[in-house]
C-alpha atoms as a PDB file:
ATOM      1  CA  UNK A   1      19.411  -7.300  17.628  1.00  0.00           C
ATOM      2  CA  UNK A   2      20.901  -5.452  20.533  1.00  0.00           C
ATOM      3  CA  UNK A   3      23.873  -4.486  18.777  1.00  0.00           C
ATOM      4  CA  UNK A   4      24.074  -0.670  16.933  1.00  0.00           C
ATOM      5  CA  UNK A   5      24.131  -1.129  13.071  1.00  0.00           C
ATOM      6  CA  UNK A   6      23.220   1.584  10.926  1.00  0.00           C
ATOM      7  CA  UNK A   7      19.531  -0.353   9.896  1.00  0.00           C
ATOM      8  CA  UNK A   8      19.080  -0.380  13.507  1.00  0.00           C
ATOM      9  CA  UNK A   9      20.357   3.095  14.330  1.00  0.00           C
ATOM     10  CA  UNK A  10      18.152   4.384  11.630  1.00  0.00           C
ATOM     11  CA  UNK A  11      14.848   2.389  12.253  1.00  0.00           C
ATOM     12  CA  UNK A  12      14.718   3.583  16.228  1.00  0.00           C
ATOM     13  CA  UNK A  13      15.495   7.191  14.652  1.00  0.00           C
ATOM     14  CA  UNK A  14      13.144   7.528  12.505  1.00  0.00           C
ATOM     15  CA  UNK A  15      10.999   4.783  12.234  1.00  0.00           C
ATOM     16  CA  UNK A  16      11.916   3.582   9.091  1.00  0.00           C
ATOM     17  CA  UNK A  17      15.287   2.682   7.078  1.00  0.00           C
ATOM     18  CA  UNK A  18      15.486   5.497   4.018  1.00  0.00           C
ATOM     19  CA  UNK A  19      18.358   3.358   2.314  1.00  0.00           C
ATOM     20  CA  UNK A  20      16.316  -0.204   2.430  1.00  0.00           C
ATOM     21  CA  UNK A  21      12.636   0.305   1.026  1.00  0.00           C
ATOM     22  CA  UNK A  22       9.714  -1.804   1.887  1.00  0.00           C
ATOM     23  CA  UNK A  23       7.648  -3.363  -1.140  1.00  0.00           C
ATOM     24  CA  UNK A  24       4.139  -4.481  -0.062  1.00  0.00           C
ATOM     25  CA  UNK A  25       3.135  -6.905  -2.007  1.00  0.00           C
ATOM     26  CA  UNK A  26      -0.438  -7.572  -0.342  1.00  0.00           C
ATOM     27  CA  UNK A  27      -2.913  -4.434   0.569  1.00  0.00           C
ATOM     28  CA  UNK A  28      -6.227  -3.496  -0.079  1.00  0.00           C
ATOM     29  CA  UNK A  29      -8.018  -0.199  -1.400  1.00  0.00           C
ATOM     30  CA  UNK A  30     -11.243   1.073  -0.986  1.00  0.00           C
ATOM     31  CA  UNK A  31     -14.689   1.288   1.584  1.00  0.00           C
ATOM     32  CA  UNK A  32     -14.857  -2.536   2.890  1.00  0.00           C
ATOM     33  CA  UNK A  33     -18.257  -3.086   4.825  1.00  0.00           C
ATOM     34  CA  UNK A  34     -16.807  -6.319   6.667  1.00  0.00           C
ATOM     35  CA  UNK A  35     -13.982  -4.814   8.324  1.00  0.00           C
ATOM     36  CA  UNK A  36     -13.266  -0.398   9.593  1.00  0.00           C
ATOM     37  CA  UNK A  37     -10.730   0.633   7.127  1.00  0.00           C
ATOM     38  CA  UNK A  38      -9.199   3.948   8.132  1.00  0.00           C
ATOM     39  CA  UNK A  39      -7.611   4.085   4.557  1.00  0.00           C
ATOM     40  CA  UNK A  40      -9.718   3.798   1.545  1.00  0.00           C
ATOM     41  CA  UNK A  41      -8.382   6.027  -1.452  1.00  0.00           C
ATOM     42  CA  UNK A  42      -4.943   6.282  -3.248  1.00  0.00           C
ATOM     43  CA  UNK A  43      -3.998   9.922  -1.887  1.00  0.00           C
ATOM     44  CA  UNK A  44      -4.349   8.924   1.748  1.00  0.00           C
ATOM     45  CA  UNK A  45      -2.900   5.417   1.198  1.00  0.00           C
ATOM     46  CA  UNK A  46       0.466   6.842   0.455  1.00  0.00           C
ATOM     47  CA  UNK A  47       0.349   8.956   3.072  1.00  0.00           C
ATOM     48  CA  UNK A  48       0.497   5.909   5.352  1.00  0.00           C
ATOM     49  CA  UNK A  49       3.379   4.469   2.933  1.00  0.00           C
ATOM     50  CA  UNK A  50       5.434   6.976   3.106  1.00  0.00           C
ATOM     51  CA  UNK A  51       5.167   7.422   6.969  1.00  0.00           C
ATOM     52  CA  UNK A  52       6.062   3.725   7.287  1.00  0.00           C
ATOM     53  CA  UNK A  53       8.706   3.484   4.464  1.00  0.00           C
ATOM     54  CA  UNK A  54       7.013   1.873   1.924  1.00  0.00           C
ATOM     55  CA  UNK A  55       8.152   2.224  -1.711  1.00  0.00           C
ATOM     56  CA  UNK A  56       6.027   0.182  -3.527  1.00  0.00           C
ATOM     57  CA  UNK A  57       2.210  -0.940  -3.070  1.00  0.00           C
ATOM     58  CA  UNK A  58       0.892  -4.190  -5.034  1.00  0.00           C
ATOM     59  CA  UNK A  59      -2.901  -4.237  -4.042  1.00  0.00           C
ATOM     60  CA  UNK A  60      -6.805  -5.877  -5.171  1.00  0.00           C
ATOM     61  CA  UNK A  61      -9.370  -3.209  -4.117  1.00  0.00           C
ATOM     62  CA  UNK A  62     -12.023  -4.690  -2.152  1.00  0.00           C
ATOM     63  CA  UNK A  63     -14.904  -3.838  -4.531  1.00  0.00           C
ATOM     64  CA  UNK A  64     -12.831  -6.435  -7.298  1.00  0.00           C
ATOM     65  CA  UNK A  65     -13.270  -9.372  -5.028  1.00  0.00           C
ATOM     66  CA  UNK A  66     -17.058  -8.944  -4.694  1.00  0.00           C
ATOM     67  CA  UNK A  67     -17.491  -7.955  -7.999  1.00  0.00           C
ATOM     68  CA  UNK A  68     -14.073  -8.018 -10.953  1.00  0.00           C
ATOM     69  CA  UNK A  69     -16.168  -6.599 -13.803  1.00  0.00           C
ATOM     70  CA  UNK A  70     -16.522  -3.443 -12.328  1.00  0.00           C
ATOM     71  CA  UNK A  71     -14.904  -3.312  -9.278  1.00  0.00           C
ATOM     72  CA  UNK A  72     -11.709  -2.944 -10.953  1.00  0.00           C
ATOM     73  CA  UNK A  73     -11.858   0.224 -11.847  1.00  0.00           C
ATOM     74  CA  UNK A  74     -10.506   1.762  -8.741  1.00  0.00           C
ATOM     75  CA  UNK A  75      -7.389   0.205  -8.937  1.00  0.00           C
ATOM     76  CA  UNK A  76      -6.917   2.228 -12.681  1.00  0.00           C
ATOM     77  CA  UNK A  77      -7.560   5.232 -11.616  1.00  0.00           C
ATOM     78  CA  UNK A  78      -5.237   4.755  -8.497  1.00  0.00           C
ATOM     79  CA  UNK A  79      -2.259   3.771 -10.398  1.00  0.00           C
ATOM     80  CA  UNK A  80      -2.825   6.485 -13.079  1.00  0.00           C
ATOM     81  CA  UNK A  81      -2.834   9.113  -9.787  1.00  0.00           C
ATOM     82  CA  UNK A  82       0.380   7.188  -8.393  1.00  0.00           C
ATOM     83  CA  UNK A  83       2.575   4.942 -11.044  1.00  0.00           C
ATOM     84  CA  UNK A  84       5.363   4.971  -9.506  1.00  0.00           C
ATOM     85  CA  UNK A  85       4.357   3.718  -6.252  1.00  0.00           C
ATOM     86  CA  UNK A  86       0.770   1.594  -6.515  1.00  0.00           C
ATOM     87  CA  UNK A  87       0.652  -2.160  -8.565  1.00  0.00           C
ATOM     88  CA  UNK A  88      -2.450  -3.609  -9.346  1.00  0.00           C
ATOM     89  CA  UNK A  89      -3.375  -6.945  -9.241  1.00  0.00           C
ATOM     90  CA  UNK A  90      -6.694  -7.120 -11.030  1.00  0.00           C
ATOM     91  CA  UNK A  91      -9.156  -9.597  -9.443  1.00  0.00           C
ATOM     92  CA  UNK A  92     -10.439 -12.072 -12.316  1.00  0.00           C
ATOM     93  CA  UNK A  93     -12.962 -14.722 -11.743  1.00  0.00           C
END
């Protein structure tokens, strides 16, 4: 893409397109022992989204994938913080 178009124009300017939003439909919330997450609560994860132009999280807290019945409960109090911007998608096993 060598060309100037106004995506391209805009991206190099300022990193990210304000007229064509990102939706993330795979992320991750919360303290994960197997991995260094800089990220782990709602405020500071849409920090990073709106740095990087991201309109729209869906995300599974970590704690929900080692243990649903209670490990859920992260992701409601996120999206009651944030509705407009977080998704959950509850972990059931």
């Amino acid at each position: 893409m060598r060309e100037s178009s106004p995506l391209r124009d805009s991206f190099y300017a300022l990193g990210k397109v304000e007229d064509c939003p990102v939706y993330d439909l795979h992320g991750h919330m919360g303290p994960y022992y197997g991995a260094r997450m800089n990220v782990t609560n709602a405020a500071d994860v849409i920090k990073v989204m709106d740095r990087a132009g991201v309109k729209t999280l869906v995300f599974c807290p970590h704690a929900s994938l080692l243990s649903p019945d209670t490990g859920n409960a992260p992701s409601i109090k996120a999206v009651r913080e944030f509705p407009d911007r977080l998704s959950p998608l509850p972990t059931i096993f």
